[in-house]
C-alpha atoms as a PDB file:
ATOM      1  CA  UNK A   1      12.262  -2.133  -7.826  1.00  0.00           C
ATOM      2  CA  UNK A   2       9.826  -2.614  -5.395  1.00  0.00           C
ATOM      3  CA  UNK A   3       8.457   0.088  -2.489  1.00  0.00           C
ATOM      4  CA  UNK A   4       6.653  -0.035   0.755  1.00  0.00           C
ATOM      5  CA  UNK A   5       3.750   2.096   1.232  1.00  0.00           C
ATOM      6  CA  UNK A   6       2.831   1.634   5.342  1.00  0.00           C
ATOM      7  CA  UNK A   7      -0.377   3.163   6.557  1.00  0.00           C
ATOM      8  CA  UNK A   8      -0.820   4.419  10.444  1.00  0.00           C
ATOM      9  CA  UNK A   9      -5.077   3.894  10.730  1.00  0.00           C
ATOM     10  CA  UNK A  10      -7.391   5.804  12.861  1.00  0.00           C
ATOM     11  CA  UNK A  11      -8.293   4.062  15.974  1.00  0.00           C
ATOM     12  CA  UNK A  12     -12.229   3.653  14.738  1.00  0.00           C
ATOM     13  CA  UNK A  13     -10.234   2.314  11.676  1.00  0.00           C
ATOM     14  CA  UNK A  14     -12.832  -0.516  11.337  1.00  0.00           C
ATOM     15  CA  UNK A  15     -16.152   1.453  11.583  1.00  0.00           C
ATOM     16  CA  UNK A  16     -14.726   4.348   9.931  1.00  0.00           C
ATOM     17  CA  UNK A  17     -13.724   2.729   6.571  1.00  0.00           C
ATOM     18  CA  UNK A  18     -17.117   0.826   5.940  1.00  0.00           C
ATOM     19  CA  UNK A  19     -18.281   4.161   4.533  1.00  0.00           C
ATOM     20  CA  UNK A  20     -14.674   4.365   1.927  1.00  0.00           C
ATOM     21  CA  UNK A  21     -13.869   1.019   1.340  1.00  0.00           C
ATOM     22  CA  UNK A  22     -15.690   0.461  -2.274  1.00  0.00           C
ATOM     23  CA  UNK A  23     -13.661   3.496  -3.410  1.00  0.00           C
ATOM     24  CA  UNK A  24     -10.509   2.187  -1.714  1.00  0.00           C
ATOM     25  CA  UNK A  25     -11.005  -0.742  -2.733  1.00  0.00           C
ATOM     26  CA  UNK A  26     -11.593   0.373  -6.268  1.00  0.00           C
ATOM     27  CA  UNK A  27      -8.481   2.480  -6.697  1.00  0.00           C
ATOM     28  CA  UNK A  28      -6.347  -0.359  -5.184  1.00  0.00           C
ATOM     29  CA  UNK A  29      -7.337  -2.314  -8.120  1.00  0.00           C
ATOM     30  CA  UNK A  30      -6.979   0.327 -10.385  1.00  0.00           C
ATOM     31  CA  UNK A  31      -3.555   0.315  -9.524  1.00  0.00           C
ATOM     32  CA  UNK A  32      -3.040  -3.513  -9.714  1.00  0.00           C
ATOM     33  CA  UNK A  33      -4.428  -3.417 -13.176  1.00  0.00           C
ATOM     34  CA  UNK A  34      -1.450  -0.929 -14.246  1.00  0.00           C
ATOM     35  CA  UNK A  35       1.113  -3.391 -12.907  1.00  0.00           C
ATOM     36  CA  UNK A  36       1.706  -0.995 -10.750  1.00  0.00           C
ATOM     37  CA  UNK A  37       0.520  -2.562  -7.132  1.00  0.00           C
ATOM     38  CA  UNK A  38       1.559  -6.128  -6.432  1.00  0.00           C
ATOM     39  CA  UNK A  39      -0.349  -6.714  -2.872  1.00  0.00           C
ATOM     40  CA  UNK A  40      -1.183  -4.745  -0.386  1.00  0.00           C
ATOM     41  CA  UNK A  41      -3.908  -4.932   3.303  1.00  0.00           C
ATOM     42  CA  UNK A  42      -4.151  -4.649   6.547  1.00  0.00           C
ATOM     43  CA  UNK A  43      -1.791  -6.321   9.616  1.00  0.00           C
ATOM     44  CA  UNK A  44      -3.088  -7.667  12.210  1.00  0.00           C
ATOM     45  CA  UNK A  45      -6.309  -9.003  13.923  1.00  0.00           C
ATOM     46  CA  UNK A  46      -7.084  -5.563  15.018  1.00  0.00           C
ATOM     47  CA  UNK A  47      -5.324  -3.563  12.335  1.00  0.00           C
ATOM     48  CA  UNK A  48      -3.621  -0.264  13.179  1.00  0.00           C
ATOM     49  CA  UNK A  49      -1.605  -0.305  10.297  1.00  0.00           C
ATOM     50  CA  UNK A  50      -1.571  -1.693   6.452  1.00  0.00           C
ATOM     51  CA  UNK A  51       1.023  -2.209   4.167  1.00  0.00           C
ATOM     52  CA  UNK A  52       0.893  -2.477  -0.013  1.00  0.00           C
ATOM     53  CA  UNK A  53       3.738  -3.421  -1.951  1.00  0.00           C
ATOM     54  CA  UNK A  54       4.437  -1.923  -5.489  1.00  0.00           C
ATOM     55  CA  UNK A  55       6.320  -2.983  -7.951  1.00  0.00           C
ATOM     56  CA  UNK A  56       8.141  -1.488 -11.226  1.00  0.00           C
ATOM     57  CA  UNK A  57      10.825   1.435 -12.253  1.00  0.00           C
ATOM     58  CA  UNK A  58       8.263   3.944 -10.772  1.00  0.00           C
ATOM     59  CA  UNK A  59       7.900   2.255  -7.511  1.00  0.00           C
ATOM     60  CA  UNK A  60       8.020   4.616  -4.802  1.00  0.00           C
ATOM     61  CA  UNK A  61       6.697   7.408  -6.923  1.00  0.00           C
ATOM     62  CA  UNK A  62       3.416   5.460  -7.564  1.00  0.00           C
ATOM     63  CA  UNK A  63       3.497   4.636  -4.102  1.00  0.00           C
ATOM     64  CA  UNK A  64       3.367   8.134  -3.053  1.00  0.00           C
ATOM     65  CA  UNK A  65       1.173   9.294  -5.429  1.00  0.00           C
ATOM     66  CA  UNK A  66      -1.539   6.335  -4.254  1.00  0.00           C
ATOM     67  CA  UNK A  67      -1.432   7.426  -1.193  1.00  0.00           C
ATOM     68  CA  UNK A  68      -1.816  11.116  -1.926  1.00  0.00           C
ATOM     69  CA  UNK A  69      -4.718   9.943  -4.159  1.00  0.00           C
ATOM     70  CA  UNK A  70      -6.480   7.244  -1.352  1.00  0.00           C
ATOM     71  CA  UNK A  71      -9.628   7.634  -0.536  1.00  0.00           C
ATOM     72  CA  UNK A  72      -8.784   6.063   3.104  1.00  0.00           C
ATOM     73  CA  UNK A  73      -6.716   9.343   3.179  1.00  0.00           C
ATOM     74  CA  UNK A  74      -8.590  11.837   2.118  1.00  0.00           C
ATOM     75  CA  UNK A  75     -11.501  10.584   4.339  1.00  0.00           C
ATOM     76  CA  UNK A  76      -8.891  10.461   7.305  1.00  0.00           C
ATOM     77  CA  UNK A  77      -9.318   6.148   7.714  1.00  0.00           C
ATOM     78  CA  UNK A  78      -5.462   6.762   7.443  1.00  0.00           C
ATOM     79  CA  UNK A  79      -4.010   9.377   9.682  1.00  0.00           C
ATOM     80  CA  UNK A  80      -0.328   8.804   8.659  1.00  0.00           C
ATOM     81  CA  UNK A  81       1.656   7.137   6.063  1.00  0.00           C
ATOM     82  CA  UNK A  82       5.433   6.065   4.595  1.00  0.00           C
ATOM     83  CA  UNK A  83       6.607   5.923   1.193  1.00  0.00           C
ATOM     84  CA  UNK A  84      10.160   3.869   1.167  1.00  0.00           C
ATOM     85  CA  UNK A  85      11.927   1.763  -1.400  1.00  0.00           C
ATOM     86  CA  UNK A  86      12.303  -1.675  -0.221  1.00  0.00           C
ATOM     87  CA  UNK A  87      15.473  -3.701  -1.567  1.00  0.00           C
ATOM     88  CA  UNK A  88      14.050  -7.297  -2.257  1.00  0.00           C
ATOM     89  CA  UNK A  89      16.871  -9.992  -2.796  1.00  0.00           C
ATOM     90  CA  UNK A  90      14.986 -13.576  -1.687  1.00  0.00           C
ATOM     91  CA  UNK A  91      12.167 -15.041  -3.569  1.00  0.00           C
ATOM     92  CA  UNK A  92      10.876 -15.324  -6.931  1.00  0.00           C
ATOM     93  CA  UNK A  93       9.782 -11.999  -7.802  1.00  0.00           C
ATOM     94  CA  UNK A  94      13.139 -10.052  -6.213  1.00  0.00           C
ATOM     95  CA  UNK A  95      13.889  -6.734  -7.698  1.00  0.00           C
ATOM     96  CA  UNK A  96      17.971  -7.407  -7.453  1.00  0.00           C
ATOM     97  CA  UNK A  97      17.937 -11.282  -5.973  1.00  0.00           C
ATOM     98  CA  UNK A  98      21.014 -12.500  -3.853  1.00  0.00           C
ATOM     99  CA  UNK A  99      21.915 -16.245  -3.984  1.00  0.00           C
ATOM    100  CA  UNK A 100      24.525 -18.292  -1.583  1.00  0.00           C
END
């Protein structure tokens, strides 16, 4: 199963996370090294928004809890965010893959 976790940032988004980003940055990898997060940054040249894909049985739960956990959050880098499961059927690493 996989799940996308979609952040909304704060429009000083760039200046504001300077001050978070080591323990973002930290806790993203935290989560990588559990299996748990499979990629994840921001979109765009001017991001307003970043997305991280997780990956496993616990999916959307540990993508919920991350972002009740973020330091981006709790700091207010991210104003808003999504938690949804995401139904991967092309590619290599497809949770339930669909073929021709």
């Amino acid at each position: 199963m996989h799940a996308v976790l979609q952040y909304t940032y704060a429009d000083d988004y760039l200046t504001s996370r300077e001050a978070h980003r080591p323990a973002h940055l930290a806790y993203a990898w935290e989560a990588v090294a559990r299996g748990e997060l499979l990629v994840g940054g921001a979109v765009g040249e001017v991001p307003t928004t970043g997305l991280i894909i997780f990956q496993g049985d616990d999916a959307l739960e540990n993508a919920r809890r991350f972002a009740a956990e973020d330091p981006y959050v709790h700091a207010g880098v991210v104003v808003s965010w999504t938690a949804e499961p995401w139904t991967t059927v092309v590619g290599e690493i497809a949770a339930t893959p669909v073929r021709p």
